[in-house]
C-alpha atoms as a PDB file:
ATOM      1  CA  UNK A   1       0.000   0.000   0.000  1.00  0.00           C
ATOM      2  CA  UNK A   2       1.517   3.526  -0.918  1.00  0.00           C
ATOM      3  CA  UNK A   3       1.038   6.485   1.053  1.00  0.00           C
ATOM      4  CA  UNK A   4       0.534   9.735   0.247  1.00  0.00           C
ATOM      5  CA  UNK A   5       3.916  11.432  -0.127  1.00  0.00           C
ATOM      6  CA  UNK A   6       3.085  15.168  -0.010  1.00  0.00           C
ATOM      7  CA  UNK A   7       1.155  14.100   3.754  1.00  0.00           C
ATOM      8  CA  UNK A   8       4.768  12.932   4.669  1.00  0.00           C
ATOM      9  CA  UNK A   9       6.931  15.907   3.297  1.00  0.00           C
ATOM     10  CA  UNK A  10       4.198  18.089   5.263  1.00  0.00           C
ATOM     11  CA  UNK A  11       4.894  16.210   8.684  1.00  0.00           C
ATOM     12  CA  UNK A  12       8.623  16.069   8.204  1.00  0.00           C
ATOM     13  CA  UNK A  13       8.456  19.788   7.635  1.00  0.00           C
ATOM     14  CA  UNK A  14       6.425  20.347  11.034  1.00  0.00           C
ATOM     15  CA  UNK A  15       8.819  17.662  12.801  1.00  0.00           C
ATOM     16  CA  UNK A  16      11.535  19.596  11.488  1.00  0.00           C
ATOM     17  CA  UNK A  17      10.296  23.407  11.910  1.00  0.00           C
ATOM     18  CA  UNK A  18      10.079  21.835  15.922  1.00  0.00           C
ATOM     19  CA  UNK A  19      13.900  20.632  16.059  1.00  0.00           C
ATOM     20  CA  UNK A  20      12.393  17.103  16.851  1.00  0.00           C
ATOM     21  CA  UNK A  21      15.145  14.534  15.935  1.00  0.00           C
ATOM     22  CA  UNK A  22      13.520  11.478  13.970  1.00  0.00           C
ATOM     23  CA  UNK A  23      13.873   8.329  12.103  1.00  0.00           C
ATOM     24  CA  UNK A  24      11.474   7.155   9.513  1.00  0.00           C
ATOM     25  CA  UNK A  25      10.793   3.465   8.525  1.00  0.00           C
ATOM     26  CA  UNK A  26       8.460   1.629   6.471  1.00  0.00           C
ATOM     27  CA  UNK A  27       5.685  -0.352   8.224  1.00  0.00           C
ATOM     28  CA  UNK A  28       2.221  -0.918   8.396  1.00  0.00           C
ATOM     29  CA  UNK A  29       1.725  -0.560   4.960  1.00  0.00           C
ATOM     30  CA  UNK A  30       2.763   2.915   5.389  1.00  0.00           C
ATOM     31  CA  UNK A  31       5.270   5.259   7.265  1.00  0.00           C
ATOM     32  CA  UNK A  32       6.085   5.906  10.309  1.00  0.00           C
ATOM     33  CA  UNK A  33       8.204   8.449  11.944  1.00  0.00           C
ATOM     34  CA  UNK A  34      10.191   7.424  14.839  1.00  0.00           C
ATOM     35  CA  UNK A  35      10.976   9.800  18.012  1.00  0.00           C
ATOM     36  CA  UNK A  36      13.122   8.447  20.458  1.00  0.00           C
ATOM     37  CA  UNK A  37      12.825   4.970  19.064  1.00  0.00           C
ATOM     38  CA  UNK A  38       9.268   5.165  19.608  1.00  0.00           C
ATOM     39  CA  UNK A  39       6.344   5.067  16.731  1.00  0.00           C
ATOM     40  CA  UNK A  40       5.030   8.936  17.464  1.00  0.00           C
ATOM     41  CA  UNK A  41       3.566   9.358  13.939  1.00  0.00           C
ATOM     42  CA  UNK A  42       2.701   8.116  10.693  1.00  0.00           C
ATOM     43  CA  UNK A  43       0.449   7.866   7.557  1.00  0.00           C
ATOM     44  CA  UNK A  44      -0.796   5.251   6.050  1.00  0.00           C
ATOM     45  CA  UNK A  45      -2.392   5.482   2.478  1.00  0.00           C
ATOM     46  CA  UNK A  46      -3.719   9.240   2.500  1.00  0.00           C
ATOM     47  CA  UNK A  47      -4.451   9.257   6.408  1.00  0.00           C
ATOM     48  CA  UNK A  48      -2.745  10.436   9.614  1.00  0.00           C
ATOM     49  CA  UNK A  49      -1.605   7.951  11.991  1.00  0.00           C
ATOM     50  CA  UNK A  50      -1.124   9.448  15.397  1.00  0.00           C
ATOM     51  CA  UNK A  51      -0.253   7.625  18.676  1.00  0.00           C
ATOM     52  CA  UNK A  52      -1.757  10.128  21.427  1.00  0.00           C
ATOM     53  CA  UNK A  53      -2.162  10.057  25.276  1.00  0.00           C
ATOM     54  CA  UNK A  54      -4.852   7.193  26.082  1.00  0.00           C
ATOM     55  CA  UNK A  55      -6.139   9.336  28.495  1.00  0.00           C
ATOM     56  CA  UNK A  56      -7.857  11.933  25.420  1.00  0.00           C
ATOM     57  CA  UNK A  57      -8.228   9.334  23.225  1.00  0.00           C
ATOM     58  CA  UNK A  58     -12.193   9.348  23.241  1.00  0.00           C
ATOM     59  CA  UNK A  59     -11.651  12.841  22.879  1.00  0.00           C
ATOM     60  CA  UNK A  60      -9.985  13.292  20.502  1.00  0.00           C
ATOM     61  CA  UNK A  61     -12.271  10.841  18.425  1.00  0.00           C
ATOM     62  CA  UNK A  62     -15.020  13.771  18.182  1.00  0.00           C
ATOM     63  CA  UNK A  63     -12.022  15.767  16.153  1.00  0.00           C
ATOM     64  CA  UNK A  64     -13.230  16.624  12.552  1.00  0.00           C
ATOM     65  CA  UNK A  65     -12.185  13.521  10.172  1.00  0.00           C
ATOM     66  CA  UNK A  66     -10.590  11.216  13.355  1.00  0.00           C
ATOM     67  CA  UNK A  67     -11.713   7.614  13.725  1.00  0.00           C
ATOM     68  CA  UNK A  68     -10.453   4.274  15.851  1.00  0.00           C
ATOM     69  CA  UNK A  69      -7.488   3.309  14.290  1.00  0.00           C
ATOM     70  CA  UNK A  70      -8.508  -0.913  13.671  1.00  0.00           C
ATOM     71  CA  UNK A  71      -6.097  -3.292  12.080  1.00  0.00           C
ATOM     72  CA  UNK A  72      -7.328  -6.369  13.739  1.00  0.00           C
ATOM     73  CA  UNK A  73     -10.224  -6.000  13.949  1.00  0.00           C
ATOM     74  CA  UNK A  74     -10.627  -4.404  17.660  1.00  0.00           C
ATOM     75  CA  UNK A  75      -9.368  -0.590  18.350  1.00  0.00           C
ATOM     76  CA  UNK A  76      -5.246   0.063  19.025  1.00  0.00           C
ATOM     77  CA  UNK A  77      -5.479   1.847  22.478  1.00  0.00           C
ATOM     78  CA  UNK A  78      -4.073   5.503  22.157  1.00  0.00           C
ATOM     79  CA  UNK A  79      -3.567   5.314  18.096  1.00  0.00           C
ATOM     80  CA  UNK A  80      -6.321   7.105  15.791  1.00  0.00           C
ATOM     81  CA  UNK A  81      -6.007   7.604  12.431  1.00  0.00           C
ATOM     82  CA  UNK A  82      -7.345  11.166  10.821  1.00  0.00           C
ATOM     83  CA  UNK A  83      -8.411  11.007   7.464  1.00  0.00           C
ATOM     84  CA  UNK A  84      -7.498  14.109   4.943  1.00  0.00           C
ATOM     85  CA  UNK A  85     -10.526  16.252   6.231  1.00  0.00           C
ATOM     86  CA  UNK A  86      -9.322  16.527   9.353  1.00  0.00           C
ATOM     87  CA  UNK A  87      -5.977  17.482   8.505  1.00  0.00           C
ATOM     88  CA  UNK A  88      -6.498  19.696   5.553  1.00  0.00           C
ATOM     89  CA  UNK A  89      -5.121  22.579   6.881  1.00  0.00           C
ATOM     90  CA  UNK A  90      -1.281  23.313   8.381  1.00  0.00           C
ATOM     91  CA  UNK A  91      -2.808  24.226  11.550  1.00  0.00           C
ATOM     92  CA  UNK A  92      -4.861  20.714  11.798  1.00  0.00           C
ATOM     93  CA  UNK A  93      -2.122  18.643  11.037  1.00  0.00           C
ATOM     94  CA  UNK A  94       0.099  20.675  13.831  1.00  0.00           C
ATOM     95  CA  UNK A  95      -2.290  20.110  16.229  1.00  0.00           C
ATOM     96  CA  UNK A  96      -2.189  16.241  15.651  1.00  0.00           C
ATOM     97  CA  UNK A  97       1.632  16.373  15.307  1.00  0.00           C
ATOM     98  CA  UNK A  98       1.622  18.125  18.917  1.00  0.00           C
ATOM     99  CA  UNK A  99      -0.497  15.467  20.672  1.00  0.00           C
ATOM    100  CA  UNK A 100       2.004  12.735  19.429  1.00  0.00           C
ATOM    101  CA  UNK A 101       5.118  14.852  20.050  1.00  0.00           C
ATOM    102  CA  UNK A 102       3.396  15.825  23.670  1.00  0.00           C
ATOM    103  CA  UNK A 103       2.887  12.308  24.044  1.00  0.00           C
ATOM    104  CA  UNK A 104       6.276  10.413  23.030  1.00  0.00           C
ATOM    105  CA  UNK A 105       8.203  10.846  26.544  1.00  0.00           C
ATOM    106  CA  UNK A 106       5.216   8.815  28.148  1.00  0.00           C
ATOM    107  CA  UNK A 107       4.905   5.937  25.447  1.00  0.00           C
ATOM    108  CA  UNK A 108       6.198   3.215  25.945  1.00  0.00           C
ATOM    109  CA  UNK A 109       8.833   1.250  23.241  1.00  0.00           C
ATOM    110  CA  UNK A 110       7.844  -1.781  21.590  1.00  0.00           C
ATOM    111  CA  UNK A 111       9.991  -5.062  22.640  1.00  0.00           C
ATOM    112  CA  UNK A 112      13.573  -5.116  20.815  1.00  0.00           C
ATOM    113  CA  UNK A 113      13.554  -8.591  18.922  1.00  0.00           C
ATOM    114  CA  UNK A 114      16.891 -10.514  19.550  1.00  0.00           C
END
């Protein structure tokens, strides 16, 4: 699955207008930008993948254009994806990048594999 390119060079901009060091990688069908070796962001197909704080998550899901983010078939607690209405603007898609960057220090890393 591709993703939408000129979403990505939009949140790299923001990531890098912040000074926020970051690693991308391919996953999820998608791409994810990685902040302190933890998934903070990402976009998959022509949507915004954000991890945010669990604790605004239902929230946040009354956002313009935000919906459960579902890849097995049951919700990802504290991930939402935000489809291109709800990021439309550069001010939107801030606002999503902020919850992820504000949330980052608490998440936790997924397991290394050996």
């Amino acid at each position: 699955m591709a993703y939408d390119e000129f979403l990505a060079d939009r949140v790299r901009r923001i990531l890098k207008q912040k000074a926020v060091s970051f690693e991308e990688k391919q996953m999820m069908g998608g791409l994810c930008f990685m902040v302190n070796d933890k998934m903070c962001v990402g976009i998959v197909a022509d949507q915004l993948m954000a991890r945010i704080d669990p604790g605004i998550y239902r929230e946040a899901l009354k956002k313009k254009g935000c919906k459960e983010m579902n890849f097995t078939g049951r919700p990802m607690k504290g991930f939402v994806f935000v489809e291109p209405d709800g990021i439309d603007t550069e001010e939107e898609l801030e606002y999503w990048t902020g919850l992820c960057l504000d949330f980052n220090p608490k998440a936790k890393s997924s397991k290394k594999k050996h």
